[in-house]
N, C-alpha and C. Protein backbone atom coordinates (compact mmCIF):
# COMPACT_ATOMS: atom_id res chain seq x y z
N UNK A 1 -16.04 -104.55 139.80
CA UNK A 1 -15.03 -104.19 138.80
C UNK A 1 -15.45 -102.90 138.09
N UNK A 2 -14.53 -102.05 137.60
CA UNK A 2 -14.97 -100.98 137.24
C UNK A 2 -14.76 -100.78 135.44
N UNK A 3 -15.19 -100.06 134.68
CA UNK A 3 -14.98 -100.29 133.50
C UNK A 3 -14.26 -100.54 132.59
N UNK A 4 -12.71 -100.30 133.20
CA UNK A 4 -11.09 -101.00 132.62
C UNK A 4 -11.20 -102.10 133.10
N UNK A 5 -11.18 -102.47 134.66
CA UNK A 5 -10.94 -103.79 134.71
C UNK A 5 -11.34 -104.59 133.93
N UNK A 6 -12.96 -104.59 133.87
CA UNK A 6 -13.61 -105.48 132.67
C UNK A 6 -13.11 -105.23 131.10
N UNK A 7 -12.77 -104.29 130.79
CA UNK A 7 -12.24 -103.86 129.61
C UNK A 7 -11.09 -105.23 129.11
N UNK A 8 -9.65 -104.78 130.31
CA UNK A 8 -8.67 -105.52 130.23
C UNK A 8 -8.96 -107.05 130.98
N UNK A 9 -10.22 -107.60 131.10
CA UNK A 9 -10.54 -108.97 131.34
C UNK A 9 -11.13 -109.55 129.55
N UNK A 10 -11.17 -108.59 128.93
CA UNK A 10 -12.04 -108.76 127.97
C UNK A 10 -13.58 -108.83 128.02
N UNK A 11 -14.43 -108.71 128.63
CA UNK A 11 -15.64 -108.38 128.71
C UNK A 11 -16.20 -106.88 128.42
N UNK A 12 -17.15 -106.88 127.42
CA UNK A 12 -17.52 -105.52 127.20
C UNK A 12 -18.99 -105.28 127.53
N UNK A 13 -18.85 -104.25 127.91
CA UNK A 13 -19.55 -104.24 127.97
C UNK A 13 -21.45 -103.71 126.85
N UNK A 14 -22.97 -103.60 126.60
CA UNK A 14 -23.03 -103.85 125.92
C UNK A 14 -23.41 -102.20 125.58
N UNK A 15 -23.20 -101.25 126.07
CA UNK A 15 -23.07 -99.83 125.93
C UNK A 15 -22.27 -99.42 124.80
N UNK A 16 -21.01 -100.88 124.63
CA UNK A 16 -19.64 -100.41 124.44
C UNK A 16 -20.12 -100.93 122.72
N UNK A 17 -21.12 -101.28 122.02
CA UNK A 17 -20.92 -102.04 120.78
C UNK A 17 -22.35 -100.73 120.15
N UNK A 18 -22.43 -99.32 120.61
CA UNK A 18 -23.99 -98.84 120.30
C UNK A 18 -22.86 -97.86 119.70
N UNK A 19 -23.30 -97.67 118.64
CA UNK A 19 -22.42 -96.50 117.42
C UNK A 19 -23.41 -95.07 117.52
N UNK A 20 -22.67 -94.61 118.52
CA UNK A 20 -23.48 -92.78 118.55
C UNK A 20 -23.18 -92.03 117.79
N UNK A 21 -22.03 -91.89 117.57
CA UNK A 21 -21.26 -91.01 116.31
C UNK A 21 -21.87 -91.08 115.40
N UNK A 22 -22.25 -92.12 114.48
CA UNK A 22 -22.95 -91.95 113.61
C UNK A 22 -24.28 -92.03 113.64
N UNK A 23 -25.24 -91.84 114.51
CA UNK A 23 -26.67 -91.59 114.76
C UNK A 23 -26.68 -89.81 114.86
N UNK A 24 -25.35 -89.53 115.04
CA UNK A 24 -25.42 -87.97 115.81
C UNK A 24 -25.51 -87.46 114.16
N UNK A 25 -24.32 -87.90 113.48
CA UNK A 25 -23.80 -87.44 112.03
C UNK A 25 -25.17 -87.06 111.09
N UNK A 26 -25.98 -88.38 111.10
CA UNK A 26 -27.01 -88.77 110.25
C UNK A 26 -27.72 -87.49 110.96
N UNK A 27 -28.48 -87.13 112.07
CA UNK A 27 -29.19 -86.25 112.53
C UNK A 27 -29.08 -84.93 111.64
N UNK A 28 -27.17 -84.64 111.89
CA UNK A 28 -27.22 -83.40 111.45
C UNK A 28 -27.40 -83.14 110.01
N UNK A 29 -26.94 -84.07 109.13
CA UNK A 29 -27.18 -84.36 108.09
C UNK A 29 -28.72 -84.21 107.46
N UNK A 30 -29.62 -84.65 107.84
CA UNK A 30 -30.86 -84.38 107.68
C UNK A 30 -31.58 -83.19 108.42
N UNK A 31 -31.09 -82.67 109.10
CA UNK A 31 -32.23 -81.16 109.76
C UNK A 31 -32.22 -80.28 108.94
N UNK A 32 -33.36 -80.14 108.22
CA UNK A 32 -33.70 -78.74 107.54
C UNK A 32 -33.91 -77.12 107.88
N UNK A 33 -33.62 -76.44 106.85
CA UNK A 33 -33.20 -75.26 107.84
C UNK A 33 -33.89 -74.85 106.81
N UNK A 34 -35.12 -74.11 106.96
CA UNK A 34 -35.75 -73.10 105.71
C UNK A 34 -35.23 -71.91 105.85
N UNK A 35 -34.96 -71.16 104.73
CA UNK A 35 -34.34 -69.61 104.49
C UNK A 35 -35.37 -68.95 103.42
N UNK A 36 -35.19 -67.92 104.00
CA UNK A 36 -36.22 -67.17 103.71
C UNK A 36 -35.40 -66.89 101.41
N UNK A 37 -36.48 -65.96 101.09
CA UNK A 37 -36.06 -66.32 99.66
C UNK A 37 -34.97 -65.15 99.17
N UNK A 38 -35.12 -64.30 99.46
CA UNK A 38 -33.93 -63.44 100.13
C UNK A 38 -32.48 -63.99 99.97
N UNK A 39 -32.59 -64.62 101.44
CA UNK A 39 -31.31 -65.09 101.47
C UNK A 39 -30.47 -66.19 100.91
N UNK A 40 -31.60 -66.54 100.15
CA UNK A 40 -31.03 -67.77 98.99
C UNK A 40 -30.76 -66.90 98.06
N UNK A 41 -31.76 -65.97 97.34
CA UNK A 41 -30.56 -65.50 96.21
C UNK A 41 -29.60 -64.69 96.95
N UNK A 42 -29.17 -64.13 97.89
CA UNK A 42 -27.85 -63.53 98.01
C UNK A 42 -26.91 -64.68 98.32
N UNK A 43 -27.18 -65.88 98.65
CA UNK A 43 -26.20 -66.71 98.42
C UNK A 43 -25.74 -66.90 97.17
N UNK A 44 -26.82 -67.79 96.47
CA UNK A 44 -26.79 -67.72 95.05
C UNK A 44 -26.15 -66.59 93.93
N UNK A 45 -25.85 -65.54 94.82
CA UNK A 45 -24.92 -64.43 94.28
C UNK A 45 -23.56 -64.48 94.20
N UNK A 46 -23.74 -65.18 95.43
CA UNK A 46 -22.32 -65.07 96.11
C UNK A 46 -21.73 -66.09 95.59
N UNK A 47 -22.15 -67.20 95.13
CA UNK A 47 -21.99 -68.83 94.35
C UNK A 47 -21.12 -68.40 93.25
N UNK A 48 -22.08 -67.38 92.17
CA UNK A 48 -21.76 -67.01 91.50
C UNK A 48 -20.96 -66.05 91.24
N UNK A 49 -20.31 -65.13 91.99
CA UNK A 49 -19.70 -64.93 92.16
C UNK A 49 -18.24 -65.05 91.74
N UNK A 50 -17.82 -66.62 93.41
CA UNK A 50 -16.79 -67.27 93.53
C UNK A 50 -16.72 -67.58 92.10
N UNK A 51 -18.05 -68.47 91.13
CA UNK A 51 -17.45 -69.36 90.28
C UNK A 51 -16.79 -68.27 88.75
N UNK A 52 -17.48 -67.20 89.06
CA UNK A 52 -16.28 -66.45 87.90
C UNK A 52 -15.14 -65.71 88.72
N UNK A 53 -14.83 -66.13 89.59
CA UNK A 53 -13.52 -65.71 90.50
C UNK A 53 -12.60 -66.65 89.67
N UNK A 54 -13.47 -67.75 90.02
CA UNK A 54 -12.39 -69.35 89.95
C UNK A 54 -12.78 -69.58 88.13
N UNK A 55 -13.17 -69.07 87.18
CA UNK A 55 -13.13 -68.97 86.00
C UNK A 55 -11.91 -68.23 85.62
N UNK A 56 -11.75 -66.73 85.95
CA UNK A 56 -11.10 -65.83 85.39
C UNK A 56 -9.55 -66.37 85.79
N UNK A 57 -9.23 -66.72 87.14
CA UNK A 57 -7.82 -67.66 87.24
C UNK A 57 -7.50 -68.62 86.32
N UNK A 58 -8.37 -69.73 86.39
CA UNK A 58 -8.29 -70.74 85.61
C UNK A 58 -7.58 -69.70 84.13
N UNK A 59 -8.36 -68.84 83.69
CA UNK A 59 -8.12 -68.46 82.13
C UNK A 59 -6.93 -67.57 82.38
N UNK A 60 -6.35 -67.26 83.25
CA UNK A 60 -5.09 -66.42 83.69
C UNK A 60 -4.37 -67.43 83.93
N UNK A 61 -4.18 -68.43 84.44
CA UNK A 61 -3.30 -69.46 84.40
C UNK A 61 -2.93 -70.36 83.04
N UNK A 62 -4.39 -70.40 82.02
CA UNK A 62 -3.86 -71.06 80.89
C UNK A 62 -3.54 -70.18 80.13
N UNK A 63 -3.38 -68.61 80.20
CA UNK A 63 -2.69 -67.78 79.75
C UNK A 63 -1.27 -68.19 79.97
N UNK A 64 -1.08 -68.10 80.58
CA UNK A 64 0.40 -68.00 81.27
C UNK A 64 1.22 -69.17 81.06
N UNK A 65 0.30 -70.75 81.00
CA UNK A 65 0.95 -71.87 80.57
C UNK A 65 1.20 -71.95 79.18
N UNK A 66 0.65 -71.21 78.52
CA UNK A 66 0.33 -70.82 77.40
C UNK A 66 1.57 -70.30 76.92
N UNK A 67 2.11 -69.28 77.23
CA UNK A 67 3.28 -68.30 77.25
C UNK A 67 4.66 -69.28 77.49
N UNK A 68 4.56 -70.04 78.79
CA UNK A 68 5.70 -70.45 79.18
C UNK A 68 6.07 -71.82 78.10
N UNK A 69 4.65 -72.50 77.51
CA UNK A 69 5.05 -73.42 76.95
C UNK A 69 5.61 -73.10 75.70
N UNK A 70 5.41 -71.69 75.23
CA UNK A 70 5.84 -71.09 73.92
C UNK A 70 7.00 -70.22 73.72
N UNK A 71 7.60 -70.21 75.47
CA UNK A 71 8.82 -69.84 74.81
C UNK A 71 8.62 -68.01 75.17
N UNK A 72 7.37 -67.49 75.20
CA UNK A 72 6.85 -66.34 74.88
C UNK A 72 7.60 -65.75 76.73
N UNK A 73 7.99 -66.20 77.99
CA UNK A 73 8.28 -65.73 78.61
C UNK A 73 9.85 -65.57 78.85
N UNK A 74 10.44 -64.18 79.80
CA UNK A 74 11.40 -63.83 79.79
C UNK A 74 12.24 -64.61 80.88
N UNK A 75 13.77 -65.11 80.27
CA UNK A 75 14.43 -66.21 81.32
C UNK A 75 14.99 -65.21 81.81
């Protein structure tokens, strides 16, 4: 019998109950990758960066909700 047949007999086989996916996940999850010190602070630049990117919107948007809730914009 080949591996459907037994499938659709109900017999599994015991290959069929070993969870790889998550042995693979966990692997990648844990491999360390050292970076030199360098390239951590130019990340760390770049972090910082984004997060006054995503500051200055935020404060341009509660500008603006600001305005609309007051009436202060043009219909």
């Amino acid at each position: 019998m080949n591996e459907k047949e037994l499938f659709e007999a109900g017999c599994f086989l015991p290959s069929w109950t070993e969870d790889t996916e998550s042995e693979i996940q966990v692997l990648q999850v844990h491999t360390r990758k050292n970076k030199d010190l360098q390239t951590l602070l130019t990340e760390l630049c770049e972090i910082k960066e984004r997060l006054q990117d995503i500051q200055q919107r935020q404060w341009d948007l509660a500008k603006l909700v600001h305005y609309h809730k007051n009436n202060f914009a043009k219909d």
